[in-house]
C-alpha atoms as a PDB file:
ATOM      1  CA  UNK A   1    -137.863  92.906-160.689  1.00  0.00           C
ATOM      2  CA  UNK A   2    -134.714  91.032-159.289  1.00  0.00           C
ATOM      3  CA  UNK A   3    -133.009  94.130-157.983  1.00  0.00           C
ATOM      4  CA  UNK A   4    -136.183  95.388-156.317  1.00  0.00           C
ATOM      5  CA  UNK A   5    -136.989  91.861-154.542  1.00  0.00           C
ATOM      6  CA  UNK A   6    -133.539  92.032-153.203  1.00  0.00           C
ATOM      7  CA  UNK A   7    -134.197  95.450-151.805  1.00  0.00           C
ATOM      8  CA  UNK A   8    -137.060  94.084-150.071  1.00  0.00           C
ATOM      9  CA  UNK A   9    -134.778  91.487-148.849  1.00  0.00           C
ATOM     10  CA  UNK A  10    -132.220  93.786-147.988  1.00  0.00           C
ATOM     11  CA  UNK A  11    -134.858  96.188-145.982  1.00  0.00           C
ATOM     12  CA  UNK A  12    -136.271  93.002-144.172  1.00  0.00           C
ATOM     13  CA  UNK A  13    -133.564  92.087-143.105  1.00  0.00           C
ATOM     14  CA  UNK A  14    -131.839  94.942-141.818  1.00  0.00           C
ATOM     15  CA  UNK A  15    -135.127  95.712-140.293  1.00  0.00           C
ATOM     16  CA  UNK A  16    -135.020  92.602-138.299  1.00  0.00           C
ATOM     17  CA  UNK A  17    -131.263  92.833-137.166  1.00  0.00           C
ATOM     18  CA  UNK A  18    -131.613  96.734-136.502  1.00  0.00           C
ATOM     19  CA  UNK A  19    -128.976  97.280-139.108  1.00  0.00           C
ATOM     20  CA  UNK A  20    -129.932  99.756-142.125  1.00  0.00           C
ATOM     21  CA  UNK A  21    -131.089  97.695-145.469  1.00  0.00           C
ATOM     22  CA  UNK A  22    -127.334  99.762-146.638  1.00  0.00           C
ATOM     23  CA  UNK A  23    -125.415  98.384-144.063  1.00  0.00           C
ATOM     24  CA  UNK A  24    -126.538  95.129-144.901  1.00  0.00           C
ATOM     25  CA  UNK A  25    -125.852  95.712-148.687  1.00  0.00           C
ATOM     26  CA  UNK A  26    -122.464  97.046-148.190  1.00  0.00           C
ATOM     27  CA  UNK A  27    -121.741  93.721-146.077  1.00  0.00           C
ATOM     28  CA  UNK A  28    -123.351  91.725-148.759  1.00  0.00           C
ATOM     29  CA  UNK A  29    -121.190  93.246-151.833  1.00  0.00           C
ATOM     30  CA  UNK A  30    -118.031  92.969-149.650  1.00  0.00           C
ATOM     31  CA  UNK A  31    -117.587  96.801-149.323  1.00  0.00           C
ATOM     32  CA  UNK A  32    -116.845  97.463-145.465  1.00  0.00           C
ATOM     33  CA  UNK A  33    -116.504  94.666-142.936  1.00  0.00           C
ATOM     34  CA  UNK A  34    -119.481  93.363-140.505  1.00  0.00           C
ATOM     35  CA  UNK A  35    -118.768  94.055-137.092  1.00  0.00           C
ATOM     36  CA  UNK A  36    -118.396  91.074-134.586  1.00  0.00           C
ATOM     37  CA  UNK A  37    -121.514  92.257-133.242  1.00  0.00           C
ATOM     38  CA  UNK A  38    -123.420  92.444-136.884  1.00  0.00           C
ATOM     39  CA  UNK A  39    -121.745  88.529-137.039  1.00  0.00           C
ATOM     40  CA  UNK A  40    -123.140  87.815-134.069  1.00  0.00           C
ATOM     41  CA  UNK A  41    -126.928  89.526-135.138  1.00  0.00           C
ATOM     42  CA  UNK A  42    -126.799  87.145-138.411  1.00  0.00           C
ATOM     43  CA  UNK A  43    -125.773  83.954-136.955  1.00  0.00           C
ATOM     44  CA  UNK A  44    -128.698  84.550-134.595  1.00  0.00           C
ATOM     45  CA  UNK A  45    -131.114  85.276-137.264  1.00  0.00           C
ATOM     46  CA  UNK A  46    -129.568  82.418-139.560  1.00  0.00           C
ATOM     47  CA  UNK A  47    -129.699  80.159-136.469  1.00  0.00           C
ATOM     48  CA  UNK A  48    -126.458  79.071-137.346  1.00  0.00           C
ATOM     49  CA  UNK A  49    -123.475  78.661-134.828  1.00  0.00           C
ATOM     50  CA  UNK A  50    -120.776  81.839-135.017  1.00  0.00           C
ATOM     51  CA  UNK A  51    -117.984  79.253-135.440  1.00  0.00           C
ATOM     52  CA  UNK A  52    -119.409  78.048-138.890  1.00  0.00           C
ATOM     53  CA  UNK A  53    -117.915  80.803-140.468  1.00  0.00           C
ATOM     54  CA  UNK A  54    -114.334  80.379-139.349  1.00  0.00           C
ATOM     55  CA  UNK A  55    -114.441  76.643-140.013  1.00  0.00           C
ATOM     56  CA  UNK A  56    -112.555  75.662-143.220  1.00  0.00           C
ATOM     57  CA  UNK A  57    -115.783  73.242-145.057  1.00  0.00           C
ATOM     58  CA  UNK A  58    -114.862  70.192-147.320  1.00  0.00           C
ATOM     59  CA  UNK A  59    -116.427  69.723-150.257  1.00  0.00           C
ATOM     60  CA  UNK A  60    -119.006  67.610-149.080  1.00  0.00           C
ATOM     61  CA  UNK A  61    -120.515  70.604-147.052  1.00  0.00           C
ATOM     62  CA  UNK A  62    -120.036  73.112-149.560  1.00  0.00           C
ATOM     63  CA  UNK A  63    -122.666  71.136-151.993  1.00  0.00           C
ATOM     64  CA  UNK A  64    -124.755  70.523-149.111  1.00  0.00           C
ATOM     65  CA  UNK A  65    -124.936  74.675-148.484  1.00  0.00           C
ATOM     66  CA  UNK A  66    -124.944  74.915-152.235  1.00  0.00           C
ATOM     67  CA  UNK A  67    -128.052  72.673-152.382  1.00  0.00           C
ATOM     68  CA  UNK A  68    -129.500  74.025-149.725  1.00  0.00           C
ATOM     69  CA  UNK A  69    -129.169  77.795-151.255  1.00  0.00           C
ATOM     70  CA  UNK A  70    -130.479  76.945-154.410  1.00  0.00           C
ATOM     71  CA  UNK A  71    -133.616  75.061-152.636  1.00  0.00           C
ATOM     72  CA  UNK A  72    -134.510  78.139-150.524  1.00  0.00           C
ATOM     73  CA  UNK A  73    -134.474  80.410-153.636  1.00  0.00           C
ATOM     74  CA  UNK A  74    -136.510  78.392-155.340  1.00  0.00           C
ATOM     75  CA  UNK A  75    -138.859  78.536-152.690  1.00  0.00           C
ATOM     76  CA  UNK A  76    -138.602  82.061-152.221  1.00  0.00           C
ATOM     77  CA  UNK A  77    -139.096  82.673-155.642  1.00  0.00           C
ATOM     78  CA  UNK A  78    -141.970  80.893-156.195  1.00  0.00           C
ATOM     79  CA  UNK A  79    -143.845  82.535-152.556  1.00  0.00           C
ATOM     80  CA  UNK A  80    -143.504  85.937-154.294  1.00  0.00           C
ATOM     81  CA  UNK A  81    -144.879  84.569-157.795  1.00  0.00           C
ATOM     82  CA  UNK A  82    -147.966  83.247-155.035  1.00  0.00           C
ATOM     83  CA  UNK A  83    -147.931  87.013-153.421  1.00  0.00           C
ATOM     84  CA  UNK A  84    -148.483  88.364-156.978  1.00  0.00           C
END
């Protein structure tokens, strides 16, 4: 079930970015580089500022983000269990 929700994901949001769902994936696992232009498509989707990922975070921030990941996939997680 994981592998197909991610998938989804994967398909959503290359759909959104005009990327292919593959694209995306190969980004994701680290196997080709995004372009500055793909950077530039995800920090505007993420509506988070390009320079965030060239600044070096402390670990203050880094639990923050971690936090804040592991919130929104709880959430997502249980919107799909709703969906079902």
């Amino acid at each position: 079930m994981q592998k197909e929700l991610k998938t989804v994901i994967l398909f959503q949001l290359g759909n959104e970015l005009n990327i292919s769902s593959n694209h995306v994936g190969r980004i994701e696992k680290a196997e080709t580089n995004p372009t500055i232009e793909s950077l530039i498509l995800f920090c505007n989707f993420l509506e988070i500022d390009l320079l965030h990922l060239f600044t070096k975070l402390n670990e203050k921030e880094l639990k923050k983000i971690e936090s804040e990941i592991d919130h929104l996939q709880k959430e997502f997680k249980n919107q799909n269990k709703r969906k079902s």
